[in-house]
Protein backbone atom coordinates (compact mmCIF):
# COMPACT_ATOMS: atom_id res chain seq x y z
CA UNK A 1 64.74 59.96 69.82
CA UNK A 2 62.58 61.05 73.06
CA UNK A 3 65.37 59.51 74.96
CA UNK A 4 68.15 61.18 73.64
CA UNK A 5 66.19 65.20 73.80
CA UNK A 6 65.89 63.71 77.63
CA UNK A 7 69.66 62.61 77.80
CA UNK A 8 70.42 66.02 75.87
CA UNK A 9 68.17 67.91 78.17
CA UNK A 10 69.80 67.04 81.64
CA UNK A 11 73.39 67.43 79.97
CA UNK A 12 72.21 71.05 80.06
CA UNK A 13 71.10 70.85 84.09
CA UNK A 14 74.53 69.97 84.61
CA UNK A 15 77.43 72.33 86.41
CA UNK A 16 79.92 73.62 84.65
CA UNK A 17 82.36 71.06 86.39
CA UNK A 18 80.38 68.37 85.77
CA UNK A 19 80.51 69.05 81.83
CA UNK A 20 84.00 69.43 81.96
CA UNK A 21 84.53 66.02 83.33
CA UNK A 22 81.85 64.73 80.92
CA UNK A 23 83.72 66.11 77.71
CA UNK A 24 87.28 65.14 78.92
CA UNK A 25 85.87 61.52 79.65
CA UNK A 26 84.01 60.92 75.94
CA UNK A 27 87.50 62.11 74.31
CA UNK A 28 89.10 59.65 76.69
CA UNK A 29 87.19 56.96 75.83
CA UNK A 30 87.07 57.84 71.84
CA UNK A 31 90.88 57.93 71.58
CA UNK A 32 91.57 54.88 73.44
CA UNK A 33 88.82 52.87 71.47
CA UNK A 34 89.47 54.26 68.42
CA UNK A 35 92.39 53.22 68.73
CA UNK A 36 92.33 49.49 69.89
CA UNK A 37 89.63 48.80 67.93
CA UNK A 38 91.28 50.40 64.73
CA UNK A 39 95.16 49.93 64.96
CA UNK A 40 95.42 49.73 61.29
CA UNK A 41 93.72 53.24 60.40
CA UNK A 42 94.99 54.88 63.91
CA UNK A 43 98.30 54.31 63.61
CA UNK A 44 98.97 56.42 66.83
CA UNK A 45 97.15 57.72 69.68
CA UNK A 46 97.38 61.37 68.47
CA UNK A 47 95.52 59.85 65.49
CA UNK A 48 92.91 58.84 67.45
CA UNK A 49 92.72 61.86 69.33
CA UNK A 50 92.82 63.51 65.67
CA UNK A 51 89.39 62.44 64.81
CA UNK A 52 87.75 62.16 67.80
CA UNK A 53 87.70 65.56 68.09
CA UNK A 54 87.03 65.96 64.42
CA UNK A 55 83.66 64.28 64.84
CA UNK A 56 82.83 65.76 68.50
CA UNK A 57 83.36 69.09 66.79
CA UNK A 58 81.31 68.30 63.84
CA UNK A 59 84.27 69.74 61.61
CA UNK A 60 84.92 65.89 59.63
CA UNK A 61 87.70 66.65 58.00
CA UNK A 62 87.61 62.78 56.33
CA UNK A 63 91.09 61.94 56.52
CA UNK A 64 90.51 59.42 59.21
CA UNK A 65 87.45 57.47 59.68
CA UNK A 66 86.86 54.12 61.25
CA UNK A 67 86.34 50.85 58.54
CA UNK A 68 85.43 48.34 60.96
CA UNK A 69 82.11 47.84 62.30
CA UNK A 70 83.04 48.26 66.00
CA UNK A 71 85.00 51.39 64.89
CA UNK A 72 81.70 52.56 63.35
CA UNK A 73 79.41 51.72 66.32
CA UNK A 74 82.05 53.76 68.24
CA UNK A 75 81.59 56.56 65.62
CA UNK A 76 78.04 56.24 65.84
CA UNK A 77 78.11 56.71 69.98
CA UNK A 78 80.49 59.94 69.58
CA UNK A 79 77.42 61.18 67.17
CA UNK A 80 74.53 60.49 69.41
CA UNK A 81 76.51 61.40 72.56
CA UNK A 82 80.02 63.06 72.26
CA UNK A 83 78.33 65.68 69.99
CA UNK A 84 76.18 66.67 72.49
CA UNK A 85 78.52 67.23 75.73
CA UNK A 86 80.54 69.29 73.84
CA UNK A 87 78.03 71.62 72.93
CA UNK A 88 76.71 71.67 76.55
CA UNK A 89 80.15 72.23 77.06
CA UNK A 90 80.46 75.23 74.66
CA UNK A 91 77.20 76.41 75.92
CA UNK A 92 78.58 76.31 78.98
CA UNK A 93 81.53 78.59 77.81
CA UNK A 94 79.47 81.05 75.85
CA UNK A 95 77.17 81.49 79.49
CA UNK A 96 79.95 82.19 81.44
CA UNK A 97 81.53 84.58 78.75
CA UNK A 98 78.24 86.42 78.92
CA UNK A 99 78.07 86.32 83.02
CA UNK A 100 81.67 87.70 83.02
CA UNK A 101 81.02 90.50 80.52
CA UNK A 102 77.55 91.43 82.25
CA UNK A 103 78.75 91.29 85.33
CA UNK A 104 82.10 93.19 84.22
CA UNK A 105 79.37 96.15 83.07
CA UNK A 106 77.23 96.50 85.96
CA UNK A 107 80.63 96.81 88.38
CA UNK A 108 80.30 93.72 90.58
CA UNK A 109 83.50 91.99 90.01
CA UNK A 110 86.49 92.41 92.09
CA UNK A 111 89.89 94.22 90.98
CA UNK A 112 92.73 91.83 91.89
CA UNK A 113 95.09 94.28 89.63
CA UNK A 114 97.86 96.41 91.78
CA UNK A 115 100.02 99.88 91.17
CA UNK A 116 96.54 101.45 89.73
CA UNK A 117 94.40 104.73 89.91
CA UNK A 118 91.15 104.84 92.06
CA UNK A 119 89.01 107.22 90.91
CA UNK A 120 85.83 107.69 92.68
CA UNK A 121 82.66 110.13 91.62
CA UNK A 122 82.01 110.02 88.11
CA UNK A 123 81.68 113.17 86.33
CA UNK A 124 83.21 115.73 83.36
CA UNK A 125 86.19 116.23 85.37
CA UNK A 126 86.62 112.21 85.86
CA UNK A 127 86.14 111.34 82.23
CA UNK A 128 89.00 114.06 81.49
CA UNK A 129 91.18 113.25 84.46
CA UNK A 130 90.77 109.53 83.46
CA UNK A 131 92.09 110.51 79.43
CA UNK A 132 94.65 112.70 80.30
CA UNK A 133 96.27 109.54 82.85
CA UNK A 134 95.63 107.30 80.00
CA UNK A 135 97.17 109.69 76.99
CA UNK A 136 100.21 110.24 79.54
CA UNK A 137 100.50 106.64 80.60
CA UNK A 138 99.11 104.53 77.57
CA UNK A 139 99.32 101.45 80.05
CA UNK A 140 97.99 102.60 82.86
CA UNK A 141 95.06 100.55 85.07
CA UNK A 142 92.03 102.96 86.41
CA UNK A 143 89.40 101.86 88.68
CA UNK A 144 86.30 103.91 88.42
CA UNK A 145 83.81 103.97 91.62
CA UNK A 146 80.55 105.32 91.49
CA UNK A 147 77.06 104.92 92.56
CA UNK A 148 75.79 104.06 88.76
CA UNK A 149 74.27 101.16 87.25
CA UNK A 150 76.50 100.83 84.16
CA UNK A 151 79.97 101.38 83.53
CA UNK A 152 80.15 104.53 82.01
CA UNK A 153 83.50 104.88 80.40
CA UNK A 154 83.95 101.83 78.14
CA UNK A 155 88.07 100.72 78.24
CA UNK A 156 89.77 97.34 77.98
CA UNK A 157 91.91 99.76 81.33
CA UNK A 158 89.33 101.32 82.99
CA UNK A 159 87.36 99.25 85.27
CA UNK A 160 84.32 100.26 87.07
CA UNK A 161 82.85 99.59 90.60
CA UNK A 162 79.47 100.07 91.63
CA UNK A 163 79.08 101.44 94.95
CA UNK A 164 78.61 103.63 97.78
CA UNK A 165 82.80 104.36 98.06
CA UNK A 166 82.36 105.48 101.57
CA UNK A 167 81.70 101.83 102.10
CA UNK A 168 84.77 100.19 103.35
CA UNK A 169 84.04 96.80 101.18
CA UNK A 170 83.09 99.01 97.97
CA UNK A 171 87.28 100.15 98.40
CA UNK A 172 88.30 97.18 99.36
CA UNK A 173 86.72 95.55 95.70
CA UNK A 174 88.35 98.40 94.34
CA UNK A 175 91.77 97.11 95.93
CA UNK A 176 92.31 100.51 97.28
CA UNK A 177 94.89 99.48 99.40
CA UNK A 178 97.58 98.09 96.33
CA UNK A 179 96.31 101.25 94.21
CA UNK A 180 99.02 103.86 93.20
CA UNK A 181 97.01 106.97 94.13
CA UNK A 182 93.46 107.91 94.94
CA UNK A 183 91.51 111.02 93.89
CA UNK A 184 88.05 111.89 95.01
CA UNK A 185 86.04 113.90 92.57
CA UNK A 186 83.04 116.23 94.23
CA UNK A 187 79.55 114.57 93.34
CA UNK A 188 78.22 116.91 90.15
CA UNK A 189 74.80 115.72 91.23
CA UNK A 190 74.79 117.78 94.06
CA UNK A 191 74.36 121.22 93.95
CA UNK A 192 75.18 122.44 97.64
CA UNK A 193 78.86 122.94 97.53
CA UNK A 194 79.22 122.11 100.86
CA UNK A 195 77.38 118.77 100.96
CA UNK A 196 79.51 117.96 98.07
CA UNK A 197 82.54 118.07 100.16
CA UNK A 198 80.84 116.76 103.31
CA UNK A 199 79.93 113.83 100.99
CA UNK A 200 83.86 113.89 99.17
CA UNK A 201 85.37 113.83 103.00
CA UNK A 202 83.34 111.36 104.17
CA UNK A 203 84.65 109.10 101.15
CA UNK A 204 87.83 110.45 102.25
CA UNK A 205 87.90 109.72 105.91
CA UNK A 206 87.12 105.91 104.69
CA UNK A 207 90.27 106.06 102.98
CA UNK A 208 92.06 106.87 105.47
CA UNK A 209 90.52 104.54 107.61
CA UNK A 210 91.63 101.76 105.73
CA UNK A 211 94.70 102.71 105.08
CA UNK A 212 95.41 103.63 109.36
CA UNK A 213 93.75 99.89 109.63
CA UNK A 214 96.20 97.76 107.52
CA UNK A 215 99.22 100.33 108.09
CA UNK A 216 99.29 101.30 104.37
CA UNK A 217 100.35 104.63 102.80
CA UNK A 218 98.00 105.76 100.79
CA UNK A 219 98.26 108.83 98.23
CA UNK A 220 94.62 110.59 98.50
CA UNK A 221 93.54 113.72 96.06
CA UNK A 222 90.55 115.01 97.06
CA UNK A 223 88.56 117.72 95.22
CA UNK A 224 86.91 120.59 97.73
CA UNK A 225 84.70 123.23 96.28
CA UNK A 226 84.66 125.66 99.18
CA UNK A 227 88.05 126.89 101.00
């Protein structure tokens, strides 16, 4: 038993890759045994494959099972082994799931989506801007940039960015460039007026930056508090 919590144990050290290839190689090698060594109960491959991943998966239905003794030593491997690549395997799964999500939250994942709305500064005016595009264009995509640690409007369409957006790379995870149209939002944080536009053209100028650099046409919005 001590060896198999040790074999169990480094299955979970292993890269996601690495499990892959693990899992697709036991149901390899329990659908071609069960299958020689049981021609009579496997009539086919796809029978094979049938329970092996009936017993990997713990689910048993019992309309196939192995009557031979090699058949059962086989079953008895996928137990002992099988069983437990595939839950490193769903382990695996559920980890990356939960990466994905937490990463999704905190704004540190790239938009690869085109046609969108940037929307950068975060604020009364954004969250109504943002339900009004969204009430008028049920399908639109919205890309929310802001200097927070946490998404702050929750959407399956709205996705956030965490960032200084007078930072060239913070628009360019934003895929400023392929967005539709751009609108800068003074900072509600700041209670100077006019640092809240020098802060809102400064975001602005890097905008246009980017857009003179890769000779794109960008449609810009940008909210001024003083004349």
């Amino acid at each position: 038993m001590h060896i198999l919590f040790r074999v169990w144990k480094g299955l979970a050290k292993l890269s996601f890759l690495n499990v892959v290839l693990a899992s697709i190689g036991i149901i390899i090698l329990g659908t071609v045994l069960g299958y020689v060594l049981e021609p009579e109960t496997f009539g086919s491959l796809f029978d094979s494959f049938w329970w092996t991943m009936t017993t990997l998966t713990t689910v048993g239905y019992g309309d196939f099972y192995p009557s031979s003794v090699a058949g059962r030593w086989l079953g008895i491997f996928l137990f002992l082994f099988g069983i437990g690549i595939i839950g490193a395997l769903i382990g695996k799964l559920v980890e990356i799931g939960t990466t994905f999500q937490r990463l999704k939250r905190e704004g540190r994942l790239v938009y690869r989506g085109e046609g969108h709305y940037v929307y950068i500064g975060w604020s009364p005016k954004t969250k109504k801007a943002i339900d009004e595009v969204l009430n008028y264009e049920p399908k639109a995509e919205i890309v929310l940039i802001d200097q927070l640690v946490e998404e702050p409007y929750v959407h399956d369409q709205v996705h956030f960015v965490s960032g200084d957006a007078s930072d060239e790379a913070v628009l360019l995870q934003a895929n400023v460039l392929k967005a539709r149209r751009v609108a800068i939002f003074a900072d509600a944080r700041i209670t100077e007026t006019l640092l809240a536009d020098g802060k809102s053209l400064l975001i602005a100028s890097a905008v246009e930056a980017l857009s003179s650099e890769y000779q794109v046409d960008l449609h810009t919005v940008v909210e001024v508090c003083e004349e």
